[in-house]
Protein backbone atom coordinates (compact mmCIF):
# COMPACT_ATOMS: atom_id res chain seq x y z
CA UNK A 1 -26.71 20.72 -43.31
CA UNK A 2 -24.18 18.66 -44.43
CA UNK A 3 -20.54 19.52 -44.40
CA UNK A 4 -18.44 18.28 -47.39
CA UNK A 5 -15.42 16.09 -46.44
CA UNK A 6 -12.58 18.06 -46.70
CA UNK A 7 -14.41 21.02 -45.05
CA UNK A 8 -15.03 18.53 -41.87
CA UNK A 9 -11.49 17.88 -41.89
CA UNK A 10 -10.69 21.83 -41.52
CA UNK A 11 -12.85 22.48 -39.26
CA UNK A 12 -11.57 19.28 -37.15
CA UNK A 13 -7.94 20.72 -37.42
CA UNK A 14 -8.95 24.27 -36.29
CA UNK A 15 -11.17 23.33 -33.70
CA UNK A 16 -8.36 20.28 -32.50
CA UNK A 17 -5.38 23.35 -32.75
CA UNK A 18 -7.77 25.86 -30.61
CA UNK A 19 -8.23 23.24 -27.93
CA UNK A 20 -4.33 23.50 -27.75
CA UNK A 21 -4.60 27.15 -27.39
CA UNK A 22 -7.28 27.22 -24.86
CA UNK A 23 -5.48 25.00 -22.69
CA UNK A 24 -2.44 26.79 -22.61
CA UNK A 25 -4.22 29.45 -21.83
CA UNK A 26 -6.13 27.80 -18.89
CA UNK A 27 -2.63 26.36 -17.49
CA UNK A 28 -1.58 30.03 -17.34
CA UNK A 29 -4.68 31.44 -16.15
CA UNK A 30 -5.10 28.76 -13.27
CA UNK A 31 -2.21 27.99 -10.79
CA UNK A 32 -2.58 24.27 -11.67
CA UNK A 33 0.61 23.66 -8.77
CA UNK A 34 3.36 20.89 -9.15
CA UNK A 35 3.06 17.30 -8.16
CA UNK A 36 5.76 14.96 -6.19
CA UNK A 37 7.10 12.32 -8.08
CA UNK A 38 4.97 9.07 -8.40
CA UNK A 39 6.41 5.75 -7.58
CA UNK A 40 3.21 4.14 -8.14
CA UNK A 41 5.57 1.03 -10.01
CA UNK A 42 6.81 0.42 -5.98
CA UNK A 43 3.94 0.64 -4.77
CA UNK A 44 2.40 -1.68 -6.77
CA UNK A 45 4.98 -4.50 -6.08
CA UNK A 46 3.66 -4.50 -2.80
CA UNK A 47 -0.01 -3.62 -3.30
CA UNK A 48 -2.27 -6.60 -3.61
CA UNK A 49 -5.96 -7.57 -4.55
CA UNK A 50 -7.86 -10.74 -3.70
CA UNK A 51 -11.28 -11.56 -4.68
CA UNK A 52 -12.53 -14.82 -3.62
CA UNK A 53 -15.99 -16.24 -5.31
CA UNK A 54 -18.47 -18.85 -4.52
CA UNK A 55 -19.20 -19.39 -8.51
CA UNK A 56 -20.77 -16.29 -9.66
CA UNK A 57 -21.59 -14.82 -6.08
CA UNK A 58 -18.43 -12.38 -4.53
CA UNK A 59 -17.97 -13.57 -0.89
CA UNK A 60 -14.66 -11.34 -0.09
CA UNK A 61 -13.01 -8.58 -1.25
CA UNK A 62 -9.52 -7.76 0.24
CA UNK A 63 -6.56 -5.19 -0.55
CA UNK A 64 -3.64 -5.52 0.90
CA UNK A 65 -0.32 -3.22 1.42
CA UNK A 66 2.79 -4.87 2.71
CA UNK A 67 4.61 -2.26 4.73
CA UNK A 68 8.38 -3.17 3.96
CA UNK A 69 11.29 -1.66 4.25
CA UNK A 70 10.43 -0.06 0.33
CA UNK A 71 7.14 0.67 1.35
CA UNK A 72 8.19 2.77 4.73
CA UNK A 73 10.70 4.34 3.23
CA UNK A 74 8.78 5.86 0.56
CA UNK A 75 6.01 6.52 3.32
CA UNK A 76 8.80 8.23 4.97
CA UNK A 77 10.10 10.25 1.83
CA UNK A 78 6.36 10.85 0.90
CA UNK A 79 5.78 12.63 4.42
CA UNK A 80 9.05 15.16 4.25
CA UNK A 81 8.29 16.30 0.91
CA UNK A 82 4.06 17.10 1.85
CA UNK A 83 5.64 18.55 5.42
CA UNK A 84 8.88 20.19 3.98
CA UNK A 85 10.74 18.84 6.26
CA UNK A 86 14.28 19.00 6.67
CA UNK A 87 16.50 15.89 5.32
CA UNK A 88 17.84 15.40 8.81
CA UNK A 89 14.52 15.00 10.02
CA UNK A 90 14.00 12.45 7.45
CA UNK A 91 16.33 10.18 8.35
CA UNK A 92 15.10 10.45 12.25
CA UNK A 93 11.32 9.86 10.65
CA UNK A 94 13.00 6.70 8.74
CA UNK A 95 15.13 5.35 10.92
CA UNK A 96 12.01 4.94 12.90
CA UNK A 97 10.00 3.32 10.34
CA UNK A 98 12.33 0.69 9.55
CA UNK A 99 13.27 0.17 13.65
CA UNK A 100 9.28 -1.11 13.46
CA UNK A 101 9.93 -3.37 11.07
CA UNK A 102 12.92 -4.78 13.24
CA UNK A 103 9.99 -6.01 15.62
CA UNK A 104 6.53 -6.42 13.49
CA UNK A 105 5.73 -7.42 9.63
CA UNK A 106 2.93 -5.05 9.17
CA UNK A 107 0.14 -4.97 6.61
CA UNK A 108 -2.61 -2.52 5.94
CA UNK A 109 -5.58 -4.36 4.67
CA UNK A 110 -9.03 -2.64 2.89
CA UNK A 111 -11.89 -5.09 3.76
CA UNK A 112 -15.56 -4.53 3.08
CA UNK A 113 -17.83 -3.71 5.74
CA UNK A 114 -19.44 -7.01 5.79
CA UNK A 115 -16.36 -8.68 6.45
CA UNK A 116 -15.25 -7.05 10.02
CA UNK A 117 -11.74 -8.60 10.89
CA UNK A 118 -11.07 -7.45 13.99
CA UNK A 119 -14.16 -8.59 16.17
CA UNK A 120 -14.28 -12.05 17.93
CA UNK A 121 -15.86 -14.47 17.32
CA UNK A 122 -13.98 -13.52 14.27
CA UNK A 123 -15.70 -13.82 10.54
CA UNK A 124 -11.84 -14.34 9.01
CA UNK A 125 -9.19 -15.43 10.00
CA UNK A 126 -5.45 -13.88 8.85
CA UNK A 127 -2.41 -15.92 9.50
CA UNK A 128 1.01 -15.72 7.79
CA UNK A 129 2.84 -18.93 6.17
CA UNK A 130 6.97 -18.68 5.89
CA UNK A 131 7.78 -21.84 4.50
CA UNK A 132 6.12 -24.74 6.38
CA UNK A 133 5.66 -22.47 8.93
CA UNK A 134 2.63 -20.38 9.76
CA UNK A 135 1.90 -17.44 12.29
CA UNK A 136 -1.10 -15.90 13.83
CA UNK A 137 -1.30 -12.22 14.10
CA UNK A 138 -0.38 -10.54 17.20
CA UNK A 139 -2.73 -7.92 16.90
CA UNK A 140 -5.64 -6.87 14.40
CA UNK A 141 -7.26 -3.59 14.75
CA UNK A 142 -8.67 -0.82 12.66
CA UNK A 143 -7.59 2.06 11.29
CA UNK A 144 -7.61 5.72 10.20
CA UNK A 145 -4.76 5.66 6.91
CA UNK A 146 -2.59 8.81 7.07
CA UNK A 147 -3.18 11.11 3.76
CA UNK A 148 0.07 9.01 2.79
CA UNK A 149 -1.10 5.54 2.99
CA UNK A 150 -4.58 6.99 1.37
CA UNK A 151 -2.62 7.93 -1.18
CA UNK A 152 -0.84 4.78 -2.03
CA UNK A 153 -4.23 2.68 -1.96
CA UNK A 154 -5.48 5.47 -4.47
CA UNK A 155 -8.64 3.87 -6.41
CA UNK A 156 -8.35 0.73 -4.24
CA UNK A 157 -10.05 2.93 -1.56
CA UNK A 158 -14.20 3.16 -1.23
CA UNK A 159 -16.39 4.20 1.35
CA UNK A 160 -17.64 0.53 1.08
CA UNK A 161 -14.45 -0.50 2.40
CA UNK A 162 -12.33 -0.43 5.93
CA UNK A 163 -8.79 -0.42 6.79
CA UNK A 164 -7.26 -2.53 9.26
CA UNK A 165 -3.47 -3.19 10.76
CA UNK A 166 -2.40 -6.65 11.07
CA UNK A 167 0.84 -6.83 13.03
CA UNK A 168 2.88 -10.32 12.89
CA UNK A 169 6.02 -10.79 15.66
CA UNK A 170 9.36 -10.84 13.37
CA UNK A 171 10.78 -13.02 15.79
CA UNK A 172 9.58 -16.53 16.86
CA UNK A 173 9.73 -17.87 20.38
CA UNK A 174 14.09 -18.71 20.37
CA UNK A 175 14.36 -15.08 19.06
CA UNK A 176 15.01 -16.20 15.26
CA UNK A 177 13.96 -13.69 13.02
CA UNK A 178 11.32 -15.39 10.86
CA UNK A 179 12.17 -13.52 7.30
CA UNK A 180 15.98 -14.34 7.25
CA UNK A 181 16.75 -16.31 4.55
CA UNK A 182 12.89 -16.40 3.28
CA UNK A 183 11.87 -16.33 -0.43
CA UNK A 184 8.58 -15.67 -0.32
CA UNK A 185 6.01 -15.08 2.58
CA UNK A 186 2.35 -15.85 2.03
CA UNK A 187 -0.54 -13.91 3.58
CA UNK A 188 -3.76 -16.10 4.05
CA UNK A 189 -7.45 -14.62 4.82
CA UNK A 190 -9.26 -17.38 5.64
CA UNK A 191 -13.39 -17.74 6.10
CA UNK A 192 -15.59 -20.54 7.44
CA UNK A 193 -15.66 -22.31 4.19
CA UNK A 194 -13.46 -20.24 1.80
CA UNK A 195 -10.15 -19.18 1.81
CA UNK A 196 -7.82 -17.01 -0.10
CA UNK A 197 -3.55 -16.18 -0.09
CA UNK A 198 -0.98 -13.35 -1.06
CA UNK A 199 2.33 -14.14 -2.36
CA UNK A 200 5.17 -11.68 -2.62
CA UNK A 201 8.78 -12.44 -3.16
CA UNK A 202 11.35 -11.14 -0.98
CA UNK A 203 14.56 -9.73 -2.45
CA UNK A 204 17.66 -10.29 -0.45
CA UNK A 205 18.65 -6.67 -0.51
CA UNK A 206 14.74 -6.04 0.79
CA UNK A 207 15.11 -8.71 3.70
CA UNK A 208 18.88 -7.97 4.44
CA UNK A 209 17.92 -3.93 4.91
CA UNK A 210 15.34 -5.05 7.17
CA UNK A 211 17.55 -7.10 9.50
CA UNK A 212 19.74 -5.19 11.87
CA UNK A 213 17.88 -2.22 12.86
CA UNK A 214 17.31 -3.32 16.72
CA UNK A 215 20.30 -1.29 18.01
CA UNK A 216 19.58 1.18 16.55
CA UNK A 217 17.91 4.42 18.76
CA UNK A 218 14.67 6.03 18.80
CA UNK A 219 14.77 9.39 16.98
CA UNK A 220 12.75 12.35 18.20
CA UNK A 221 9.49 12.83 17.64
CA UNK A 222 8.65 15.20 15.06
């Protein structure tokens, strides 16, 4: 049976205003709780993708979190909300986060399976370029993410991939910290025969929070 045109349009409308109904009725029905505030705009400054092909055929897949001063700190923030922690605690939990980044440029990197980066000989290779500068890790290792760092991978995450930590040395061998007065740094994952790089810019206010934080103490443990 056909409906006429104007009786499809009623029926639309009534069925489109009950949906409206039945929703606020499930909101009220079913606790559906209260969600932290996203920053997912942050974390995508510093969440990066990089697909590397041999013509058609995918030969690496890599996602990769820079974990800057932003990116701790909202790690941080993220934490004391999902614990309810106290904002004094907060700051001890932070102040610790960025002292780490006094010593270490840290990433978090997804890899597929078939791409192990931490056994030797190794399949890739990750060093960072500053300039005309480059840097080997000092240490590459895997890892279980907190629900935190899960959380700001989101969709990027699969069970066909792995996480990893790749830990540079901030300072060089006179003691010079390698960031100050940087524009960009440049992450490179580089194969037998193919290669790949990262880019992010550093903002001054970014690089400038970062320096300064050796003196600063150890909080206690939470």
């Amino acid at each position: 049976m056909k409906l006429p045109l104007r009786s499809f349009f009623v029926l639309s409308f009534l069925i489109l205003s009950g949906c409206g109904r039945v929703k606020d009725w499930a909101d009220k029905t079913f606790d559906q709780g209260k969600t932290h505030q996203e920053e997912r705009s942050l974390i995508n400054h510093y969440l990066r993708s990089l697909k590397i092909y041999d013509e058609f055929t995918t030969i690496a897949l890599f996602d990769v979190l820079w974990l800057s001063d932003a990116i701790r700190t909202l790690y941080a923030d993220t934490y004391i909300k999902m614990h309810g922690r106290s904002e004094e605690v907060r700051q001890t939990f932070l102040r610790r986060q960025l002292k780490a980044n006094s010593h270490f440029i840290t990433f978090y990197v997804l890899s597929t399976h078939e791409i192990q980066l931490n056994i030797k000989p190794a399949q890739w290779i990750a060093y960072l370029k500053i300039g005309d500068t480059t840097y080997l890790p000092l240490e590459t290792k895997s890892v279980e993410l907190t629900p935190e760092y899960l959380h700001f991978f989101g969709k990027k995450l699969s069970k066909h991939k792995q996480p990893y930590e790749i830990r540079f040395e901030r300072k060089d061998q006179e003691g010079k910290d390698i960031l100050e007065g940087a524009k960009v740094i440049e992450l490179y994952l580089s194969g037998p025969k193919h290669y790949g790089s990262i880019v992010w810019n550093i903002d001054e206010e970014t690089t400038q929070r970062a320096i300064g934080h050796d003196d600063e103490e150890d909080g206690d443990r939470l």
